[in-house]
Structures are given as structure tokens and as C-alpha cells.
C-alpha atoms as a PDB file:
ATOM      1  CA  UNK A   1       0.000   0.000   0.000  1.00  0.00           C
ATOM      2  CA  UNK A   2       1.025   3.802  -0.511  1.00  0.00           C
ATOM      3  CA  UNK A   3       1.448   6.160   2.220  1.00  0.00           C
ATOM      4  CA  UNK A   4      -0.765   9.495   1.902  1.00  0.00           C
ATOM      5  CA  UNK A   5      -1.954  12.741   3.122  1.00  0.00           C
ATOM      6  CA  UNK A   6      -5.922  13.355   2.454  1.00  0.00           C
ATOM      7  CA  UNK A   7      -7.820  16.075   2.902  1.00  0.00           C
ATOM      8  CA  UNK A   8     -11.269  14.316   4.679  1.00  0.00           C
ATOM      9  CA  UNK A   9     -14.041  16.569   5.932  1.00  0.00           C
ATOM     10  CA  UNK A  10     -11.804  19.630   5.773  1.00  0.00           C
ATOM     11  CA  UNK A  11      -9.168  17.963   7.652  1.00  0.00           C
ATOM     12  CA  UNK A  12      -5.993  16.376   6.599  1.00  0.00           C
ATOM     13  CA  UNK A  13      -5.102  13.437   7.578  1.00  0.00           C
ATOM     14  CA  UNK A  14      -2.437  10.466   6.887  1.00  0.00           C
ATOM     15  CA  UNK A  15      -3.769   7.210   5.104  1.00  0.00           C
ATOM     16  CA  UNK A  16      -3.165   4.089   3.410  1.00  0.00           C
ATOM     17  CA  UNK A  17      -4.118   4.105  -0.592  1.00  0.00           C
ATOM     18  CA  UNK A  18      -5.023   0.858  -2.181  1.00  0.00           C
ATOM     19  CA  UNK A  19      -6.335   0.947  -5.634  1.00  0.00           C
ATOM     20  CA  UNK A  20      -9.375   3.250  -5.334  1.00  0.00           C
ATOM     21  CA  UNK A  21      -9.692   2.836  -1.722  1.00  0.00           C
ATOM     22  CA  UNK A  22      -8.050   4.817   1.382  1.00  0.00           C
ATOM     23  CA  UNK A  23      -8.038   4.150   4.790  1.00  0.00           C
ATOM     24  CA  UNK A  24      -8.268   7.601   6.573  1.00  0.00           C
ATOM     25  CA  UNK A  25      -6.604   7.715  10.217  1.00  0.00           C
ATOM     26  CA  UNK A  26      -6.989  10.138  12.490  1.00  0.00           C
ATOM     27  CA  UNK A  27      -3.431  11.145  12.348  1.00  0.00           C
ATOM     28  CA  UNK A  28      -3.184  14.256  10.920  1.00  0.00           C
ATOM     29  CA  UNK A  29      -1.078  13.952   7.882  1.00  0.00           C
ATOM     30  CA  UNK A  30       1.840  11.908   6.884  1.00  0.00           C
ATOM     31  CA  UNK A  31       4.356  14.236   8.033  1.00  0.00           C
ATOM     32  CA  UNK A  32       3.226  13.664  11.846  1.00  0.00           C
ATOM     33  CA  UNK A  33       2.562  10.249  11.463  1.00  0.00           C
ATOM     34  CA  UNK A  34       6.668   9.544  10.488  1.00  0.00           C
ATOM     35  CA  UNK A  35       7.161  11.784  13.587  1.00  0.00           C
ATOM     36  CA  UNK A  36       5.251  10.130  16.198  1.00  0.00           C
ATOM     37  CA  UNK A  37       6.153   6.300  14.707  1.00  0.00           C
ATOM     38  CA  UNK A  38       2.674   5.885  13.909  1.00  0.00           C
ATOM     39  CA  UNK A  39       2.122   2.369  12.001  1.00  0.00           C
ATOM     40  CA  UNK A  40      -0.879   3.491  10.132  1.00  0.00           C
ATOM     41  CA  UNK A  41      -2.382  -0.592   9.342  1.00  0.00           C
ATOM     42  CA  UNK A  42      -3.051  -0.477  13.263  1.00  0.00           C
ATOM     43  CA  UNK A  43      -4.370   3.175  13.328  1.00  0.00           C
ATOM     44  CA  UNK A  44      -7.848   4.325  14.244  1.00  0.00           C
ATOM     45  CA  UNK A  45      -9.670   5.291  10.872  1.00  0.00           C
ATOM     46  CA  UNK A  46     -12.109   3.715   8.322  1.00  0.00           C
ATOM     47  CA  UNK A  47     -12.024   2.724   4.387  1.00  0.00           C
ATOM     48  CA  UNK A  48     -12.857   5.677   2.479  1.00  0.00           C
ATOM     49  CA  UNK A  49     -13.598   5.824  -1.885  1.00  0.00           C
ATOM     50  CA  UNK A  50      -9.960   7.448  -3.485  1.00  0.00           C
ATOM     51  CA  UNK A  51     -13.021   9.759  -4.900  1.00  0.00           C
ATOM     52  CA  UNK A  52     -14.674  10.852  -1.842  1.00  0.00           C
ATOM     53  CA  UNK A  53     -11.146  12.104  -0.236  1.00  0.00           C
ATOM     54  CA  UNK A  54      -8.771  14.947  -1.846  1.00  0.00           C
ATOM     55  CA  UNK A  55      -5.370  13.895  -2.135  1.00  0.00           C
ATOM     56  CA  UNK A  56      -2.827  16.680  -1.000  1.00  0.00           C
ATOM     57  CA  UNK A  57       1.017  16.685  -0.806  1.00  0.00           C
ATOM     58  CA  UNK A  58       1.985  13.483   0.797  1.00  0.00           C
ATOM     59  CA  UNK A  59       4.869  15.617   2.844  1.00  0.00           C
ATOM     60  CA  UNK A  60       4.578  19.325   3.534  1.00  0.00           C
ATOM     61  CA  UNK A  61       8.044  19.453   5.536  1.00  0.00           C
ATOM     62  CA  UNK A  62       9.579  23.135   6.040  1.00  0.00           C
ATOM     63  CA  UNK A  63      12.564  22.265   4.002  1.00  0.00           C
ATOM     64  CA  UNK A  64      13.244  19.799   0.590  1.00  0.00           C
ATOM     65  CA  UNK A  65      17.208  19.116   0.647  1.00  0.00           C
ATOM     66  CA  UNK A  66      18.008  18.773  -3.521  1.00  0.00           C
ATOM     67  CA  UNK A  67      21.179  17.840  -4.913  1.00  0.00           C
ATOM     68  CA  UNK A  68      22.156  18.813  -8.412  1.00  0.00           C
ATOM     69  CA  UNK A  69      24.457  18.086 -10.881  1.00  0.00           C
ATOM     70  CA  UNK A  70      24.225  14.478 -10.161  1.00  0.00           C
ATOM     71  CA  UNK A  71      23.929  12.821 -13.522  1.00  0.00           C
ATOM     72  CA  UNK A  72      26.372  12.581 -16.039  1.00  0.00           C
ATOM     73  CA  UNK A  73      24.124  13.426 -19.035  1.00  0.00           C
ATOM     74  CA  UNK A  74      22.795  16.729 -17.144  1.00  0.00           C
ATOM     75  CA  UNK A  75      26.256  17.882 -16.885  1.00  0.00           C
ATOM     76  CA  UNK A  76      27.196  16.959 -20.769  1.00  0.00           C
ATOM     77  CA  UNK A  77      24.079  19.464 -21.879  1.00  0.00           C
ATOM     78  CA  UNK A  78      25.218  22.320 -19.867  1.00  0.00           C
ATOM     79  CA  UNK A  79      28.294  24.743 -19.270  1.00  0.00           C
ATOM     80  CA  UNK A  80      29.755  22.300 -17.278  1.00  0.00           C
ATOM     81  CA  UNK A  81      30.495  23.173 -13.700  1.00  0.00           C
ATOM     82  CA  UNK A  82      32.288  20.416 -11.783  1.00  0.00           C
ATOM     83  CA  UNK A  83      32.393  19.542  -7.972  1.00  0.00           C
ATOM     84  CA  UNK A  84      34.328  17.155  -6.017  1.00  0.00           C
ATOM     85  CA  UNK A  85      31.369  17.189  -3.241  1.00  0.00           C
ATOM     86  CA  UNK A  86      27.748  16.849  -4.641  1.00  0.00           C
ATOM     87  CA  UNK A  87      25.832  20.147  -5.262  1.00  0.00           C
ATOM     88  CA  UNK A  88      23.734  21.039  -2.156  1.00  0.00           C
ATOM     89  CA  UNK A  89      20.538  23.691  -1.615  1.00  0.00           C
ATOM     90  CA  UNK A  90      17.787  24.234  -0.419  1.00  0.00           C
ATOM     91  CA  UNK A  91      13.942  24.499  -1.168  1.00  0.00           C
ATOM     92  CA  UNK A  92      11.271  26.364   0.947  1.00  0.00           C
ATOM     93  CA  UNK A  93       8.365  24.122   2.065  1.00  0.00           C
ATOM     94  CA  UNK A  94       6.036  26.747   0.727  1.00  0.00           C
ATOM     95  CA  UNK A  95       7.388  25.866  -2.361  1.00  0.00           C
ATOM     96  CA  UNK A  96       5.768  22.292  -2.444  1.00  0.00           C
ATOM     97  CA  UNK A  97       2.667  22.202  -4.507  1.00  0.00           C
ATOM     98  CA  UNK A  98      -0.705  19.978  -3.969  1.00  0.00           C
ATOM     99  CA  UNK A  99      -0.202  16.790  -6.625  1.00  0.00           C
ATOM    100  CA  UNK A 100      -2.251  18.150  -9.956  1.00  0.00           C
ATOM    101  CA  UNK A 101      -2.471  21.618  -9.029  1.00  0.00           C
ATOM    102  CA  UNK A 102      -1.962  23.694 -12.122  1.00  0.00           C
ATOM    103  CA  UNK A 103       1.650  25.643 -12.247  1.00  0.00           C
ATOM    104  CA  UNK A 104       0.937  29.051 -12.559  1.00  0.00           C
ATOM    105  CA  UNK A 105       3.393  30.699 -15.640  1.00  0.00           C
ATOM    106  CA  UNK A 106       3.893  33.975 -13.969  1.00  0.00           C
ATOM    107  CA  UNK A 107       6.408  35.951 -16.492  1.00  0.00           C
ATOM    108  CA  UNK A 108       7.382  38.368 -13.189  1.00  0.00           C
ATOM    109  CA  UNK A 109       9.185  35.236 -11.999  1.00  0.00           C
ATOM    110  CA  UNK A 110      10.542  33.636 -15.099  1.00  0.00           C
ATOM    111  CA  UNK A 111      10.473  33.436 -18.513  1.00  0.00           C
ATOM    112  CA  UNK A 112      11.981  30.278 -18.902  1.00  0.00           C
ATOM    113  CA  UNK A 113      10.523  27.385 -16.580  1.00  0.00           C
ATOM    114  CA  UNK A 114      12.238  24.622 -16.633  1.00  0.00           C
ATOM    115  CA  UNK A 115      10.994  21.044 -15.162  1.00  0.00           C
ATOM    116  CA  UNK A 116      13.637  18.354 -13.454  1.00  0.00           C
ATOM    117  CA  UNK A 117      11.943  14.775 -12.680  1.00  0.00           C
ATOM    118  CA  UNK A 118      13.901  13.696  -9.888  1.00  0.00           C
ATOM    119  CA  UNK A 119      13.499  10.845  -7.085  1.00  0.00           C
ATOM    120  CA  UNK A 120      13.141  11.874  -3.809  1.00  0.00           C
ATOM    121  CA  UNK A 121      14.306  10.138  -0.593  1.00  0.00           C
ATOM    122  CA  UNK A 122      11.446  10.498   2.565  1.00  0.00           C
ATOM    123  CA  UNK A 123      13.899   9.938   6.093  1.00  0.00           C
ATOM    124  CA  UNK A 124      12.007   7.772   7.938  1.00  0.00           C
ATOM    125  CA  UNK A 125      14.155   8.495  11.424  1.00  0.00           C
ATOM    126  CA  UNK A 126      16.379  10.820  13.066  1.00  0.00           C
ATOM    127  CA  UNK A 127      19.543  10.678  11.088  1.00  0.00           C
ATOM    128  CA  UNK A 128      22.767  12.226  12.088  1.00  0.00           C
ATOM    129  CA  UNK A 129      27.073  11.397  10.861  1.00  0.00           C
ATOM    130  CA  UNK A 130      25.652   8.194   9.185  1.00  0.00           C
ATOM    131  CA  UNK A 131      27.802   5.744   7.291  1.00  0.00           C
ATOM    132  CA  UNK A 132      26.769   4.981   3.515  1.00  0.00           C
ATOM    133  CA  UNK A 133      26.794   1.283   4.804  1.00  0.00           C
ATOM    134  CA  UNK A 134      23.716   1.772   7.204  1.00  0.00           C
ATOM    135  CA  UNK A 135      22.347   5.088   5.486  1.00  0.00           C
ATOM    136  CA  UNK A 136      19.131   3.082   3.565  1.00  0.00           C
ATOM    137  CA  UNK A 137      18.206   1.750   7.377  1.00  0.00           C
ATOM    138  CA  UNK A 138      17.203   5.404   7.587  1.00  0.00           C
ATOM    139  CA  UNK A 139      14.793   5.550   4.390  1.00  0.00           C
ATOM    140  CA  UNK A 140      10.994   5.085   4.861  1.00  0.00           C
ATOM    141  CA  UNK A 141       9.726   5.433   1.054  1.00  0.00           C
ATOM    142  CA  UNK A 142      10.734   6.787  -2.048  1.00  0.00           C
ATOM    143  CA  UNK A 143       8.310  10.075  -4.009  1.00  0.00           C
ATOM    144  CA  UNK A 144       8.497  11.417  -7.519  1.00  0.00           C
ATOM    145  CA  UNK A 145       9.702  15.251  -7.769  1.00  0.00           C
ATOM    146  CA  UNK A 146       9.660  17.313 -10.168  1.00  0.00           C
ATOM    147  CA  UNK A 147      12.157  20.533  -9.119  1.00  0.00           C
ATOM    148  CA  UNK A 148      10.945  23.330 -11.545  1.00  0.00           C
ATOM    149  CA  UNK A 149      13.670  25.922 -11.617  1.00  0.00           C
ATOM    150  CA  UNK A 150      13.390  29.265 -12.851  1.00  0.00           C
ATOM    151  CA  UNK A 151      16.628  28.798 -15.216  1.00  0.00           C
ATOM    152  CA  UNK A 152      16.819  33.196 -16.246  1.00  0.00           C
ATOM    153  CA  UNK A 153      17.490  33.511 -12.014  1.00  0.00           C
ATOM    154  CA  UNK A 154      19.395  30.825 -11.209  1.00  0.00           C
ATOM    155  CA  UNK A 155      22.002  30.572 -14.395  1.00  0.00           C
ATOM    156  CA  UNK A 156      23.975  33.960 -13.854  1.00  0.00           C
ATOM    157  CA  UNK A 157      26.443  35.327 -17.087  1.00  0.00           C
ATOM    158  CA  UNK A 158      29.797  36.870 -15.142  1.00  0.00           C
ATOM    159  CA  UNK A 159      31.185  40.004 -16.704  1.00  0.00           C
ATOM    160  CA  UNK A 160      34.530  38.104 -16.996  1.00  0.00           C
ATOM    161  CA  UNK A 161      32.793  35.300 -18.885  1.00  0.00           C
ATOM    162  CA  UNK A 162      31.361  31.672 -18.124  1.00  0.00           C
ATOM    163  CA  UNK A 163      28.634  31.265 -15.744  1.00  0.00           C
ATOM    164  CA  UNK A 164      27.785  31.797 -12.162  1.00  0.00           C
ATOM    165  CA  UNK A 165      24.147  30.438 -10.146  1.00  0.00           C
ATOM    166  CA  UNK A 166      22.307  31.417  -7.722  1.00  0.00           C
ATOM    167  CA  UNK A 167      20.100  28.846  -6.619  1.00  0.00           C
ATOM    168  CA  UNK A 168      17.979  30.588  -3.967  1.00  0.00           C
ATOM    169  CA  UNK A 169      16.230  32.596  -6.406  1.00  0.00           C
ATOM    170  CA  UNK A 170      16.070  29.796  -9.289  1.00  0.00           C
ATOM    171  CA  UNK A 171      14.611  27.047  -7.146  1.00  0.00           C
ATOM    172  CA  UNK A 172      12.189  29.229  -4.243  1.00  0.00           C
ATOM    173  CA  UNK A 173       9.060  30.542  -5.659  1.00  0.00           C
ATOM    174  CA  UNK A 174       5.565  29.706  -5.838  1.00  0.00           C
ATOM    175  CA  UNK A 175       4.780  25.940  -6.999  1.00  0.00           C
ATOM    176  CA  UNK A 176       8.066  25.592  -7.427  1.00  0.00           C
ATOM    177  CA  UNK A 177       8.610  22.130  -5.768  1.00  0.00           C
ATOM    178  CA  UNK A 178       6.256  18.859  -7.320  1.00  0.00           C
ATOM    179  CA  UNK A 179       5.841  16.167  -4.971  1.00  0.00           C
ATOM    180  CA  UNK A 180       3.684  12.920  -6.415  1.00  0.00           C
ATOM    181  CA  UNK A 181       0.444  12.079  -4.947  1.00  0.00           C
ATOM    182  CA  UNK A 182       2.315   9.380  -2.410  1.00  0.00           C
ATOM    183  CA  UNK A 183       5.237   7.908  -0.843  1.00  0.00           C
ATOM    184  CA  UNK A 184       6.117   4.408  -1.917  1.00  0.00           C
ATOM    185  CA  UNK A 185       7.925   1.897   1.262  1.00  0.00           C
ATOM    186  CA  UNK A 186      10.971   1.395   0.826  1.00  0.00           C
ATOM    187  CA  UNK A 187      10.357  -2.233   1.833  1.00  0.00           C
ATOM    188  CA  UNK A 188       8.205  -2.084  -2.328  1.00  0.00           C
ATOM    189  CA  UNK A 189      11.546  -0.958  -3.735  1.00  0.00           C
ATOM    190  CA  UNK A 190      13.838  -3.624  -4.642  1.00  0.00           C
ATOM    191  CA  UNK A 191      17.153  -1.519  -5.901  1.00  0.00           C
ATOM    192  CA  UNK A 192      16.364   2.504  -5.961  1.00  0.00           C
ATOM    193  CA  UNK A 193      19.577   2.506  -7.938  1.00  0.00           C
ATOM    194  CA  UNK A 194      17.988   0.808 -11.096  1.00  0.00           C
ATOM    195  CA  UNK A 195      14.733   2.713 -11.222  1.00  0.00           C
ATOM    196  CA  UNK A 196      13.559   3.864 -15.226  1.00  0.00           C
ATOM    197  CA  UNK A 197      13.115   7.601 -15.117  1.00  0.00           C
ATOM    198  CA  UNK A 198      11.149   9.785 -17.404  1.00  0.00           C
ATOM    199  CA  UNK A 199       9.893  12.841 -18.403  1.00  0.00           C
ATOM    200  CA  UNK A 200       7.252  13.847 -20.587  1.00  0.00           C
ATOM    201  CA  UNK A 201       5.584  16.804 -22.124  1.00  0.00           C
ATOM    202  CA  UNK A 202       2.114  16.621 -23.629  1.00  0.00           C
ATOM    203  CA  UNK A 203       3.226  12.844 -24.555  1.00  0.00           C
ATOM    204  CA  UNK A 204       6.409  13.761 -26.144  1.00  0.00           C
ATOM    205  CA  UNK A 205       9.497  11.923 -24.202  1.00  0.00           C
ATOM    206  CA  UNK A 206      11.900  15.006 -22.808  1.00  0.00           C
ATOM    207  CA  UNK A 207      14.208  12.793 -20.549  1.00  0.00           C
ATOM    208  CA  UNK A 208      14.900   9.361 -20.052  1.00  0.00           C
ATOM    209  CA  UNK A 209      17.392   7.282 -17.934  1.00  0.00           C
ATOM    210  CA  UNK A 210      17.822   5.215 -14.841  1.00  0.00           C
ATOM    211  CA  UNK A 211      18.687   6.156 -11.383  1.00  0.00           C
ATOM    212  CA  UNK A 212      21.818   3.997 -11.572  1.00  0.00           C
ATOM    213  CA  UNK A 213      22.872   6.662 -13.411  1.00  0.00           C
ATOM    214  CA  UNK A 214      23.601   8.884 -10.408  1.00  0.00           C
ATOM    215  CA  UNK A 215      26.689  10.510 -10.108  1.00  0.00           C
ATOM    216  CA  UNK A 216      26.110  10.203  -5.967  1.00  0.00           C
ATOM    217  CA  UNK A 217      24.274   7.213  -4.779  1.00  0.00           C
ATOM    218  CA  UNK A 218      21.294   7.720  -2.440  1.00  0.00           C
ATOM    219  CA  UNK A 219      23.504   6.004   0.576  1.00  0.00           C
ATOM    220  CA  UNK A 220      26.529   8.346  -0.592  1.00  0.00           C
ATOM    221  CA  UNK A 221      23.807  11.564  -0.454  1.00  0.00           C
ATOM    222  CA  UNK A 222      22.282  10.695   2.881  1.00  0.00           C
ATOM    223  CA  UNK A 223      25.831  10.319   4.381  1.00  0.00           C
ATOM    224  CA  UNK A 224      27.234  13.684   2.877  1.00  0.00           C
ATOM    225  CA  UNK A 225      23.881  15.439   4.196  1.00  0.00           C
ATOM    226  CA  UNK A 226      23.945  13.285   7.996  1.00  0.00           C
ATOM    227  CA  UNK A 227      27.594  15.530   8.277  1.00  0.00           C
ATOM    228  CA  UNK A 228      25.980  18.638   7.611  1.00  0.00           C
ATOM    229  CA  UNK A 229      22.462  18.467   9.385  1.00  0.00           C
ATOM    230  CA  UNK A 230      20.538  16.187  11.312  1.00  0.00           C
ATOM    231  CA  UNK A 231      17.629  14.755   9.066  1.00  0.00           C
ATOM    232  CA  UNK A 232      14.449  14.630  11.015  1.00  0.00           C
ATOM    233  CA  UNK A 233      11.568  12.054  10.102  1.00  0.00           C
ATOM    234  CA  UNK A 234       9.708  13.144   7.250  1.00  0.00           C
ATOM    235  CA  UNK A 235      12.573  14.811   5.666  1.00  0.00           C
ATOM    236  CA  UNK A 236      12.584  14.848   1.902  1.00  0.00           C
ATOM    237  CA  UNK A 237      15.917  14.457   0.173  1.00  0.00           C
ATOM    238  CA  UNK A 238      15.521  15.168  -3.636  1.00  0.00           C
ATOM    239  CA  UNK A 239      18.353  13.393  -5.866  1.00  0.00           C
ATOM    240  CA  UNK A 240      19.095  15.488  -8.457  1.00  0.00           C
ATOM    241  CA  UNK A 241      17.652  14.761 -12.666  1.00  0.00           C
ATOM    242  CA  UNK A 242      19.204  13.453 -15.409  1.00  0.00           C
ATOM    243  CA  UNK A 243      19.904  14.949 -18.818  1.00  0.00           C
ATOM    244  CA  UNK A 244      16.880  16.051 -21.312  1.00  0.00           C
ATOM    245  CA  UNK A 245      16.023  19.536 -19.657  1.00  0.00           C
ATOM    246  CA  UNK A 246      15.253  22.476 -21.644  1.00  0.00           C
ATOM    247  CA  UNK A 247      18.424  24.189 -20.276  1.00  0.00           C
ATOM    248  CA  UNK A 248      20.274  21.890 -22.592  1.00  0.00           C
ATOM    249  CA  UNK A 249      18.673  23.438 -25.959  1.00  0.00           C
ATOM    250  CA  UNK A 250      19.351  27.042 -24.061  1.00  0.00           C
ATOM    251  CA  UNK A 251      22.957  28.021 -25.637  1.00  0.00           C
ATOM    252  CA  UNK A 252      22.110  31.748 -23.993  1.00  0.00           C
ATOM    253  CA  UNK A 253      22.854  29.816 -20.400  1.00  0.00           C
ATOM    254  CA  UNK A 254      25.617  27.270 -21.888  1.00  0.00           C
ATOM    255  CA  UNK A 255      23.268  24.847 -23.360  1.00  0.00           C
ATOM    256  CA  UNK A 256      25.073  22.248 -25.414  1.00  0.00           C
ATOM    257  CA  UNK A 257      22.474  21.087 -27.446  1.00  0.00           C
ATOM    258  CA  UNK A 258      22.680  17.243 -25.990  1.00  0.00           C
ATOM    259  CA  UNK A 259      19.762  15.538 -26.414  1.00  0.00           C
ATOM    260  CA  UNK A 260      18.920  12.491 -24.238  1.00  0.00           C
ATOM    261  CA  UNK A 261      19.432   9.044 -27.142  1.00  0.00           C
ATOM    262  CA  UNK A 262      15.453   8.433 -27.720  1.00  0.00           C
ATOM    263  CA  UNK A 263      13.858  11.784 -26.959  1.00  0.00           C
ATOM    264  CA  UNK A 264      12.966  15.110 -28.311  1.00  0.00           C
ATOM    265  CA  UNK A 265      14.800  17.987 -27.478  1.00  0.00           C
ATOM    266  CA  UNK A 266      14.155  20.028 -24.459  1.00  0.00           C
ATOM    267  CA  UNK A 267      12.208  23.158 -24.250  1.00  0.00           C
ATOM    268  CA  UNK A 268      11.217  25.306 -21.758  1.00  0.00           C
ATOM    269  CA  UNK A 269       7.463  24.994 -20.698  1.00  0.00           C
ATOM    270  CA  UNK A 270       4.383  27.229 -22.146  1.00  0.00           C
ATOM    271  CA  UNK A 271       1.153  27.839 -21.362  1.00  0.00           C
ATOM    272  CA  UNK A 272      -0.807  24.755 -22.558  1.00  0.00           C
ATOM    273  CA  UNK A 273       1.663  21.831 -21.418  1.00  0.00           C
ATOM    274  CA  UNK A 274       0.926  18.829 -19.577  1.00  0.00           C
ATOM    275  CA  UNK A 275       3.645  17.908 -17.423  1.00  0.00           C
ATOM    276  CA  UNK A 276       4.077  13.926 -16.180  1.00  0.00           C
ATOM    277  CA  UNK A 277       6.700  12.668 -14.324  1.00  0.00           C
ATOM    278  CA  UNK A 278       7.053   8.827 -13.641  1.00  0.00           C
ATOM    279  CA  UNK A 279       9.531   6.773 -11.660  1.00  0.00           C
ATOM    280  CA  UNK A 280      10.026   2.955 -12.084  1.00  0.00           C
ATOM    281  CA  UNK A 281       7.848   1.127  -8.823  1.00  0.00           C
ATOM    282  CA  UNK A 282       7.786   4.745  -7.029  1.00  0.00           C
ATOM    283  CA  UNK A 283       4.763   6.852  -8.846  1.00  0.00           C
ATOM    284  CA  UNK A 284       3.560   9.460 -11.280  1.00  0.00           C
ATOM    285  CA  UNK A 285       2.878  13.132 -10.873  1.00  0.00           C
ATOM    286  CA  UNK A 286       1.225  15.070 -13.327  1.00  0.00           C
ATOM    287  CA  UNK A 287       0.157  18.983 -13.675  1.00  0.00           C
ATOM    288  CA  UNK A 288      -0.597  21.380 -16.222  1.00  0.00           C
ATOM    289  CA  UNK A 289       0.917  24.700 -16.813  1.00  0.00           C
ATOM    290  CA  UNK A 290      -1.513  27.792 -16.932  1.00  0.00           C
ATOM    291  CA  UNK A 291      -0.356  31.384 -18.311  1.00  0.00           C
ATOM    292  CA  UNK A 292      -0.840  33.501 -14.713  1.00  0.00           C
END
């Protein structure tokens, strides 16, 4: 079964999805659930219809933790920016949008909106200076992201030439973080190092590869983060995408021009798109994109 949030007679609260049921506790929401230890099969709560409930972000925690630059292909279709340590920022929880809401184009923010389908790591317990060896002890499930970036704020031109970022302003605004609809046990993932990732747009494939592709393994991530911070239950670690992104096509920011072996070039997104987002025995997200 999937792990949820639900919104259920104005309240949300964690569940259990199964098919086009839902078993609605009276723990309210997923994120306190992983907090308090809750085993939700043994919770108080009944059997709800998927289409009597509203099914919000399955994790609304007050940070996402992303990692970039961790796939070979993403750095071939870019100025290339190497790091012996992998890339490490931060997202605002108010960035994280309800699964299907509609992204909101706003031109004050960006004009080019770019979409990265990433697989995201929920900490399941506290998790401080932890070994690689034990770090997947301390997973709970695995969610699909999608980490739109604003690419016009976050790629910077230098006056002396090449490129500079600033990821605060490229990553935080409205809607900016996708989280799918729920979080998948890690207990229902056999490897999440050979996972099929992909992107599409309105059908057309934009990215396509496997998460055995990663520069940084998720044990390798967990431990670099564990030496930095202490990961609290609930924490969402976001792994970083692959190549395929419109950024690529963008030769203004350093695009190369690489395009991902079986899949259309990248673009930017428009008004009009329909955005999905799928990872291998994890989930789906899906949302459209709306001029504001």
C-alpha cells in the first residue's frame, strides 16, 4: 500500500491508498505520522472511496534538501560546472505544490521554466554522521519530484565570462517544488539505484534514464547530508535529474544542445503543457501549466 496525506471533511489526515480505496486515520497527515512512529495498518480510521477524499502533498516538511548536478548526461548538456562534493541547496516548504495543481506561468518570476523529474528520498528516522553502509536503514519510502527551476534567475552570465548560479532565487518561488500524490515503502523498492526515469511533455518523451545513473548514490547523499544536518523524520531528500532539460537546448545559459538518445529535445514549458513525471515502482505526478 502507498502512504498518503488526504484532505477528509476539511481535515488532513495520513492514510493508506489501495487501488481506489483509502483508509483515513486520524493522524493528521503523513508528516506527523513519520514523527510520532505511527504504524498506520493499526491506526484508528475507516475505508474511504480514493473519490470521496482529496489527495494533497503526501509531505509538507519546512525544508526539501536537492542535490544537483548528479547525472552525467545533465552535466554533458550544460556549461559544465564540476564539484568534487555533490551540489547542495535548499527548497522552501512553501514551495511544495498539492499533486495536480496547475503551475501558474507567472512571467514576473521567469520566462523560462524549466521542469527536473527527480526521485526523492522520505527519512524515515532521526539521522545524524551516518555511514553509507547503514544510510538506507534510515529511508521510509521513495516520491516522484519534479524541481521546476526558474533557469533566467538561477544561471547567472559573469562580466569576466562563463557562468555563475544562484540557486535561492532559481529554485524558491511559488509551486516551485512537485511532490507525487504518495510515498512508496521502501520495503516495495527492490534496488532505488535501477529505477527507469522519465519525463514527458504533452506525450512527447523530454528525458529518459535510470537512477543507476547517479553521479552520488542515495547512501553516498544521505551520508554527505547526515555531516551537515541532522535529518528529522519526514525529511525529503531530492536526488538530483538526469539529462533532457530544456536548459540543454538554451545556448544563452551554456546549453550544449545534448539531447537524451530516444527523446525530443528540451524546451522550456508554455502555457498549454501537460507535465508527467514517472519513476520505475515509485509513482507518477502530473500537472498542467496555466499562463498567470
Amino acid at each position: 500500500m502507498r502512504l498518503v496525506s488526504v484532505i477528509a471533511d476539511g481535515e488532513r489526515r495520513a492514510g493508506l491508498l489501495n487501488g481506489d480505496r483509502v483508509f483515513v486515520t486520524d493522524v493528521p497527515g503523513l508528516d506527523a505520522a513519520i514523527v510520532a512512529g505511527v504504524d498506520l495498518v493499526r491506526a484508528d480510521g475507516s475505508w474511504r472511496l480514493l473519490a470521496d477524499v482529496e489527495l494533497d502533498a503526501p509531505l509538507r516538511p519546512q525544508v526539501v534538501f536537492c542535490l544537483g548536478q548528479n547525472y552525467r548526461d545533465h552535466l554533458d548538456e550544460k556549461a559544465p560546472v564540476e564539484m568534487k562534493e555533490p551540489e547542495f541547496f535548499l527548497k522552501a516548504g512553501q514551495t511544495v505544490a498539492a499533486p495536480n495543481a496547475q503551475c501558474l506561468l507567472d512571467s514576473r518570476v521567469t520566462a523560462k521554466l524549466d521542469y527536473e523529474t527527480e526521485l526523492g528520498v522520505v527519512i524515515g528516522r532521526t539521522t545524524r554522521h551516518v555511514s553509507a553502509e547503514r544510510a538506507l536503514e534510515h529511508v521510509l519510502g521513495y516520491v516522484v519530484v519534479n524541481d521546476l527551476t526558474a533557469r533566467d534567475r538561477q544561471v547567472v552570465r559573469l562580466d569576466s565570462g562563463g557562468f555563475g548560479m544562484a540557486l535561492g532565487p532559481g529554485k524558491n518561488f511559488d509551486g516551485a517544488t512537485r511532490l507525487g500524490s504518495w510515498v512508496t515503502p521502501a520495503t516495495d523498492v527492490a534496488d532505488a539505484h535501477a529505477l527507469t526515469l522519465r519525463t514527458r511533455i504533452n506525450g512527447e518523451l523530454r528525458q529518459s534514464n535510470t537512477t543507476g545513473s547517479m553521479i552520488h548514490g542515495v547512501p553516498q547523499l544521505i551520508a554527505f547530508l547526515s555531516r551537515l544536518l541532522t535529518l528529522q523524520p519526514g525529511a525529503v531528500v531530492s536526488t538530483g535529474t538526469p539529462g533532457g532539460t530544456g536548459w540543454g537546448q538554451d545556448a544563452e545559459l551554456g546549453g550544449t544542445g545534448v539531447t537524451p538518445a530516444g527523446c525530443a529535445p528540451g524546451r522550456y514549458l508554455a502555457a498549454g503543457d501537460h507535465v508527467q513525471s514517472e519513476i520505475e515502482d515509485v509513482g507518477e505526478l502530473s500537472f498542467d501549466v496555466v499562463a498567470e
